[in-house]
C-alpha atoms as a PDB file:
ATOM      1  CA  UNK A   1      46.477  92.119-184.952  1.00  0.00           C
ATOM      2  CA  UNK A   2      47.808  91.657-181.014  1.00  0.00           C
ATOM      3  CA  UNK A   3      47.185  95.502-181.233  1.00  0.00           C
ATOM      4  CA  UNK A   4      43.747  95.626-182.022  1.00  0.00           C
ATOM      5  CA  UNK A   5      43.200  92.707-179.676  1.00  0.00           C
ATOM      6  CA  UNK A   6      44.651  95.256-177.018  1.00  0.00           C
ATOM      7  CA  UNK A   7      42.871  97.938-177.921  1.00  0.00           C
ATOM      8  CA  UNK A   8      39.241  95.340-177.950  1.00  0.00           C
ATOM      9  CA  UNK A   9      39.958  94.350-174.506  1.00  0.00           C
ATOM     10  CA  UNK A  10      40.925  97.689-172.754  1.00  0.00           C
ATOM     11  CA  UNK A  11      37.681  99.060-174.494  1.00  0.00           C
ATOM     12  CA  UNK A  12      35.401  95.912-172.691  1.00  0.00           C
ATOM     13  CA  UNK A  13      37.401  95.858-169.581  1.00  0.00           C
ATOM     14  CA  UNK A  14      36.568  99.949-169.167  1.00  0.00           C
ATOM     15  CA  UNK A  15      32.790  98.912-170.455  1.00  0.00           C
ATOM     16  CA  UNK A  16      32.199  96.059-167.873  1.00  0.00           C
ATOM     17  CA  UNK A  17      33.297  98.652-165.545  1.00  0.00           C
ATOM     18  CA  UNK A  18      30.805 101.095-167.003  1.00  0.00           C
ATOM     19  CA  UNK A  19      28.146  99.275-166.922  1.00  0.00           C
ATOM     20  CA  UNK A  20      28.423  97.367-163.474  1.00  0.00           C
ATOM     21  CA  UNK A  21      28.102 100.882-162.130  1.00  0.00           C
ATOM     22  CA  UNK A  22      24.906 101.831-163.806  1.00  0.00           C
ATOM     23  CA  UNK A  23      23.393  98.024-163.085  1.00  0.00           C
ATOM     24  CA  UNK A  24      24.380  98.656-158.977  1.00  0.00           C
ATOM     25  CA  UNK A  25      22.650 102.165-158.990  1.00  0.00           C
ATOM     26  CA  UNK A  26      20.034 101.487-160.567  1.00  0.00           C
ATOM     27  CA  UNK A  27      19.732  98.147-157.807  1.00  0.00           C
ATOM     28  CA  UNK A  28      20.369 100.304-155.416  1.00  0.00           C
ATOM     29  CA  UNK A  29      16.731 101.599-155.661  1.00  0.00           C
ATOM     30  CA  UNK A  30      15.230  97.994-155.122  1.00  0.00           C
ATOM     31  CA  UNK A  31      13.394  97.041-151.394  1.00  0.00           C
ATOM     32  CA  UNK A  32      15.200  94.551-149.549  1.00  0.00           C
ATOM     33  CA  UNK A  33      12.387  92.352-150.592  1.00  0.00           C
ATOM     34  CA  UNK A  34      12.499  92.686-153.822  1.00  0.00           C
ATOM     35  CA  UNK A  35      16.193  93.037-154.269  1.00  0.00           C
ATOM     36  CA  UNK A  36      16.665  89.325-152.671  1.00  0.00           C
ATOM     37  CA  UNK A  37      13.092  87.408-153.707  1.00  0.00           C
ATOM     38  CA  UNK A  38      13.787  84.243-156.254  1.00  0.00           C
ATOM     39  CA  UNK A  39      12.133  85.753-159.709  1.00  0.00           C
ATOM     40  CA  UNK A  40      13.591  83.217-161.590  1.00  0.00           C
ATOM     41  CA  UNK A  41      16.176  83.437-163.138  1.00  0.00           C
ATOM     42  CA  UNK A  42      19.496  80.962-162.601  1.00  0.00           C
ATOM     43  CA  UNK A  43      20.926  82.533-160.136  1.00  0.00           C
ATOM     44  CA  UNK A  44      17.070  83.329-158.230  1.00  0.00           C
ATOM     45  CA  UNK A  45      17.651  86.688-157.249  1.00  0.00           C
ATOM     46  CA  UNK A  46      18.917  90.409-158.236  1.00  0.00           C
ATOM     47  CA  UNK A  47      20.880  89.373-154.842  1.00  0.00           C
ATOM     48  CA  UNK A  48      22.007  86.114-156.294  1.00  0.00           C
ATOM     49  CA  UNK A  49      23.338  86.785-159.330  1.00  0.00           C
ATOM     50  CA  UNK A  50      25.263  89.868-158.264  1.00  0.00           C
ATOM     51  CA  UNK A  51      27.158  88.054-156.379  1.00  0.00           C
ATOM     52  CA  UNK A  52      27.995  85.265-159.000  1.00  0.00           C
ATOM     53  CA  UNK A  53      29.299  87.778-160.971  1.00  0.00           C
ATOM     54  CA  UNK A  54      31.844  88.970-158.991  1.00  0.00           C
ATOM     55  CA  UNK A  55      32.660  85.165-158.069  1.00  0.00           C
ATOM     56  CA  UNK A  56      32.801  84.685-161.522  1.00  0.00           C
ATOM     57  CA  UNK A  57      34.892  87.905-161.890  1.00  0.00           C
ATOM     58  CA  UNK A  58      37.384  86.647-158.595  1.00  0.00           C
ATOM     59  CA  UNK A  59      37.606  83.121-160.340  1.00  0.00           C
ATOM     60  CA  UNK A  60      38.736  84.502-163.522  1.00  0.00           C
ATOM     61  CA  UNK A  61      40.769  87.173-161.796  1.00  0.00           C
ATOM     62  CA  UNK A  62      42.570  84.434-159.825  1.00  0.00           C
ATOM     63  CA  UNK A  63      42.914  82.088-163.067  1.00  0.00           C
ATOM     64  CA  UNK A  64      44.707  85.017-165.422  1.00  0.00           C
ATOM     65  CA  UNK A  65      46.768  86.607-162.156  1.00  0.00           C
ATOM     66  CA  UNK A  66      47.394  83.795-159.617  1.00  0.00           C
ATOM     67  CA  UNK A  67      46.304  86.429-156.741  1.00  0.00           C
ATOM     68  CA  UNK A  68      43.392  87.100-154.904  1.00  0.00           C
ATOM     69  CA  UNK A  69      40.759  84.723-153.716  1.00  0.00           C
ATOM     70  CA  UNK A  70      38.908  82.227-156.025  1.00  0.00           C
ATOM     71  CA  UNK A  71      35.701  81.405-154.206  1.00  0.00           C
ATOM     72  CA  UNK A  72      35.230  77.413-154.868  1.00  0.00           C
ATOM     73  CA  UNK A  73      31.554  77.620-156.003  1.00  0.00           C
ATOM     74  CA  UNK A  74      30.036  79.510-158.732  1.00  0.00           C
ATOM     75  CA  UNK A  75      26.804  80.599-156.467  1.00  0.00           C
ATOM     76  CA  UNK A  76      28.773  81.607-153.722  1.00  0.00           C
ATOM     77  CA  UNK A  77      27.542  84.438-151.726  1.00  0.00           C
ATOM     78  CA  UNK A  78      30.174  86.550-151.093  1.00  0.00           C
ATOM     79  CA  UNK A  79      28.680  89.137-149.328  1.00  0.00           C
ATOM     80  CA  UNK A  80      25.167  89.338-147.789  1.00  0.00           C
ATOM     81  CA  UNK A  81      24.266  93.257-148.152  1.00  0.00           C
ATOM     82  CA  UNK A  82      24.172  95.370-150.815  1.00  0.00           C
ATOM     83  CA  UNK A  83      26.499  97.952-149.555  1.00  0.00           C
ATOM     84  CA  UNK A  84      29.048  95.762-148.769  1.00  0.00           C
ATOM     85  CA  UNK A  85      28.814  94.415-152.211  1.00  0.00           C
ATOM     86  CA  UNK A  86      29.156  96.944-153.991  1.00  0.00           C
ATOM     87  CA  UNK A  87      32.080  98.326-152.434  1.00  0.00           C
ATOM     88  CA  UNK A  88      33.810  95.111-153.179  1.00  0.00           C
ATOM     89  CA  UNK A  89      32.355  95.174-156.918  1.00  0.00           C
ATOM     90  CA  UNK A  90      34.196  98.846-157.454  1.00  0.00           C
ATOM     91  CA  UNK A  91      37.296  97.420-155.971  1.00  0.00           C
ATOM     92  CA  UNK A  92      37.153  94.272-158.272  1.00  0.00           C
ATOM     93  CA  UNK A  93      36.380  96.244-161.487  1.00  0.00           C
ATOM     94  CA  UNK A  94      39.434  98.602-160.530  1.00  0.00           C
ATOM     95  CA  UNK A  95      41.440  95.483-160.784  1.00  0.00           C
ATOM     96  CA  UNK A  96      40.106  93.946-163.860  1.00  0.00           C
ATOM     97  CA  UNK A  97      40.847  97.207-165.642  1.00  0.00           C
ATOM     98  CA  UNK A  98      44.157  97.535-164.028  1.00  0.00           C
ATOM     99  CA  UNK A  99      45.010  93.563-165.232  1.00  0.00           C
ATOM    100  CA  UNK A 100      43.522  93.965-168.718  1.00  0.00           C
ATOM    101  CA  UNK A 101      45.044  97.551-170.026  1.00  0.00           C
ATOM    102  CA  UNK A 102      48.459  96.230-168.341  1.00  0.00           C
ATOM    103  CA  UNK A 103      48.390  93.518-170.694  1.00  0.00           C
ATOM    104  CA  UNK A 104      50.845  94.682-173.743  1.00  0.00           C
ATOM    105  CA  UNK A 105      50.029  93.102-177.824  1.00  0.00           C
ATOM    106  CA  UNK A 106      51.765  89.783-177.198  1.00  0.00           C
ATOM    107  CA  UNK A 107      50.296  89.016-174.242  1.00  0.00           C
ATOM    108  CA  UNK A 108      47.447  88.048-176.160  1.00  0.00           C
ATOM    109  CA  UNK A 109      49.031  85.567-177.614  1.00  0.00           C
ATOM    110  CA  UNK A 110      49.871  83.582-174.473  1.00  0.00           C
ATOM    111  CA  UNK A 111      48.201  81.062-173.074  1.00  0.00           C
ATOM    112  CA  UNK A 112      46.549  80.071-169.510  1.00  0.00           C
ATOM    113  CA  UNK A 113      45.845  76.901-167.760  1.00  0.00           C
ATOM    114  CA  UNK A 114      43.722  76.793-164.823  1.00  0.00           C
ATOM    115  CA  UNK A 115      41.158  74.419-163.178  1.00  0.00           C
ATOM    116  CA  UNK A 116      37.674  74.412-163.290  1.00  0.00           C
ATOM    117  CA  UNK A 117      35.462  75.235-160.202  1.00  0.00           C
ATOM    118  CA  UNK A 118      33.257  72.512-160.255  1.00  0.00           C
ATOM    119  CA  UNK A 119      35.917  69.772-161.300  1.00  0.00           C
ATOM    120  CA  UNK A 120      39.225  68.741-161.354  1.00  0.00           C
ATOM    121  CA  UNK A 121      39.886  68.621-164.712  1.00  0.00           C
ATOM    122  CA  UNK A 122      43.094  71.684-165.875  1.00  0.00           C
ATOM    123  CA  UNK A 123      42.308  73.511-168.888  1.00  0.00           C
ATOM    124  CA  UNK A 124      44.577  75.159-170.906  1.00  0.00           C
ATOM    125  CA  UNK A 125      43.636  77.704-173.606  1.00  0.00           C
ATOM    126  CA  UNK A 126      44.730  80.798-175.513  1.00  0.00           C
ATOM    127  CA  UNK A 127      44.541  84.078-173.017  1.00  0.00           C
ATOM    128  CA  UNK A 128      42.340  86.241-175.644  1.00  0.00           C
ATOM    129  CA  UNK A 129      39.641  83.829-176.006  1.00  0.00           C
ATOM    130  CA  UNK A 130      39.632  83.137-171.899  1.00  0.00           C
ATOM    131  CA  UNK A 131      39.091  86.804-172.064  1.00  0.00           C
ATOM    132  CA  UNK A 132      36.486  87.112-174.607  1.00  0.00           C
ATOM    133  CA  UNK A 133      34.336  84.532-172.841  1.00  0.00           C
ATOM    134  CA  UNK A 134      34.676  86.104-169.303  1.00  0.00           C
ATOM    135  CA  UNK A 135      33.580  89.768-170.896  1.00  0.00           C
ATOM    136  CA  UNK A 136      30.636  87.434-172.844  1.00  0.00           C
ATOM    137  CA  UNK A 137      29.704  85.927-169.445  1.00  0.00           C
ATOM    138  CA  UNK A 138      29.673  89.041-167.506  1.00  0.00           C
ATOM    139  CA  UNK A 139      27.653  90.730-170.086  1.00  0.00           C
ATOM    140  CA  UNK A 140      25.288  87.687-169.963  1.00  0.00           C
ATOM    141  CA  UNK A 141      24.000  87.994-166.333  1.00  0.00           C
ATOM    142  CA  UNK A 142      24.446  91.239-166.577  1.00  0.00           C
ATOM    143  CA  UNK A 143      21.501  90.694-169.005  1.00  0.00           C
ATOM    144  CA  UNK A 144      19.339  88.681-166.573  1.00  0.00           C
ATOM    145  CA  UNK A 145      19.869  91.440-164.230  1.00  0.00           C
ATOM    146  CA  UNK A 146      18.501  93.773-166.196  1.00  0.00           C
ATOM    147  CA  UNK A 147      15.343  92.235-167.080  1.00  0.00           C
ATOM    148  CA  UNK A 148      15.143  91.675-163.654  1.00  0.00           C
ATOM    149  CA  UNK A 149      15.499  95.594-163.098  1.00  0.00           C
ATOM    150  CA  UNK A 150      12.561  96.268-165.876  1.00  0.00           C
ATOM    151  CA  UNK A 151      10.184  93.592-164.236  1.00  0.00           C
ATOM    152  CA  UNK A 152      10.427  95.118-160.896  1.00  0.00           C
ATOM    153  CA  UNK A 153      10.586  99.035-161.925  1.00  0.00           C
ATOM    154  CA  UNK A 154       9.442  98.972-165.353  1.00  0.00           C
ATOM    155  CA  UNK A 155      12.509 100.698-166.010  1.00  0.00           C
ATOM    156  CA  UNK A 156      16.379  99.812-166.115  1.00  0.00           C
ATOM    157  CA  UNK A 157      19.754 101.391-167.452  1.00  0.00           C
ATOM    158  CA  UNK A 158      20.875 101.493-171.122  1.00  0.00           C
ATOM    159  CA  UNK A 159      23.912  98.650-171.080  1.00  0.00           C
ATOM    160  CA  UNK A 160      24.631  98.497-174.532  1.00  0.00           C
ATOM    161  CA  UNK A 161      28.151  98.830-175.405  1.00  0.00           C
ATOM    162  CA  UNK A 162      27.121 100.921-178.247  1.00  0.00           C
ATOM    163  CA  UNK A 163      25.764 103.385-175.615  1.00  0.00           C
ATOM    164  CA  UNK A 164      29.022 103.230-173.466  1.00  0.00           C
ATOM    165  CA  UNK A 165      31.187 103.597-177.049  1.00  0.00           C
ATOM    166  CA  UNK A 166      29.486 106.543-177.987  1.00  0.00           C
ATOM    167  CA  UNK A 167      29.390 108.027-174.539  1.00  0.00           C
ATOM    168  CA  UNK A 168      33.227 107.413-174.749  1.00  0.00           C
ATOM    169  CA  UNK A 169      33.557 109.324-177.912  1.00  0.00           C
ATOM    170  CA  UNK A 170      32.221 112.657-176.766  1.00  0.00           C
ATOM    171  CA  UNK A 171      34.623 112.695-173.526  1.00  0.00           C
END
């Protein structure tokens, strides 16, 4: 079982990766305007909730390795242009996929405990379902992003992980 979880999470941790690089060039194409208006959605902007995500990501990161930085709110800008973003979102999925396909089978089975952002309170849970609600999360926003793509372009990247599983097949 610890093997198939292994296999699961190298598999989204190579997807999220994936897929945060289609999402970012297909942003890339946005005005400024557009790319930072408040459309919306929880996080208000394309702008917005790229940068949550990789909070989010940091936060987690921090939680499962005990390094890096842990920004201490959840709509935290971390950086204010899209280039600079994006170099820091390559560097960031380059380190989730490092972390998660260095995990071995029993690994799995461990556990984490870690505060929450927004209160005090330590948690302590079972690492594979930590990890299966961080990929859920990222693939959440990721969501709102994309709707956010199609209102503004009429047009946004295939995310599906069905896409990126049969891309991976014919490599």
């Amino acid at each position: 079982m610890q093997d198939l979880l292994k296999a699961h999470f190298d598999m989204f941790a190579r997807y999220n990766a994936w897929a945060n690089t289609r999402l970012y060039d297909a942003a890339r194409a946005l005005s400024d305007a557009d790319y930072r208006a408040d459309r919306g959605v929880f996080f208000k902007s394309m702008h917005g909730t790229l940068n949550h995500l990789l909070a989010t990501d940091r936060v987690w990161m921090y939680r499962f390795t005990g390094a890096g930085t842990s920004p201490d709110r959840l709509d935290a800008i971390l950086f204010d242009t899209f280039n600079a973003l994006d170099i820091a979102r390559k560097e960031e999925d380059a380190r989730i996929v490092n972390y998660v396909t260095s995990l071995d089978a029993q690994a799995f089975a461990g556990t984490i405990s870690y505060r929450r952002v927004n209160t005090p309170d330590v948690m302590t849970q079972p690492l594979a379902p930590a990890l299966a609600h961080w990929f859920n999360h990222q693939t959440h926003h990721r969501g709102q992003a994309h709707v956010l793509l199609t209102s503004l372009t009429g047009r946004a990247p295939e995310l599906d992980l069905l896409f990126f599983q049969r891309l991976s097949e014919n490599r």
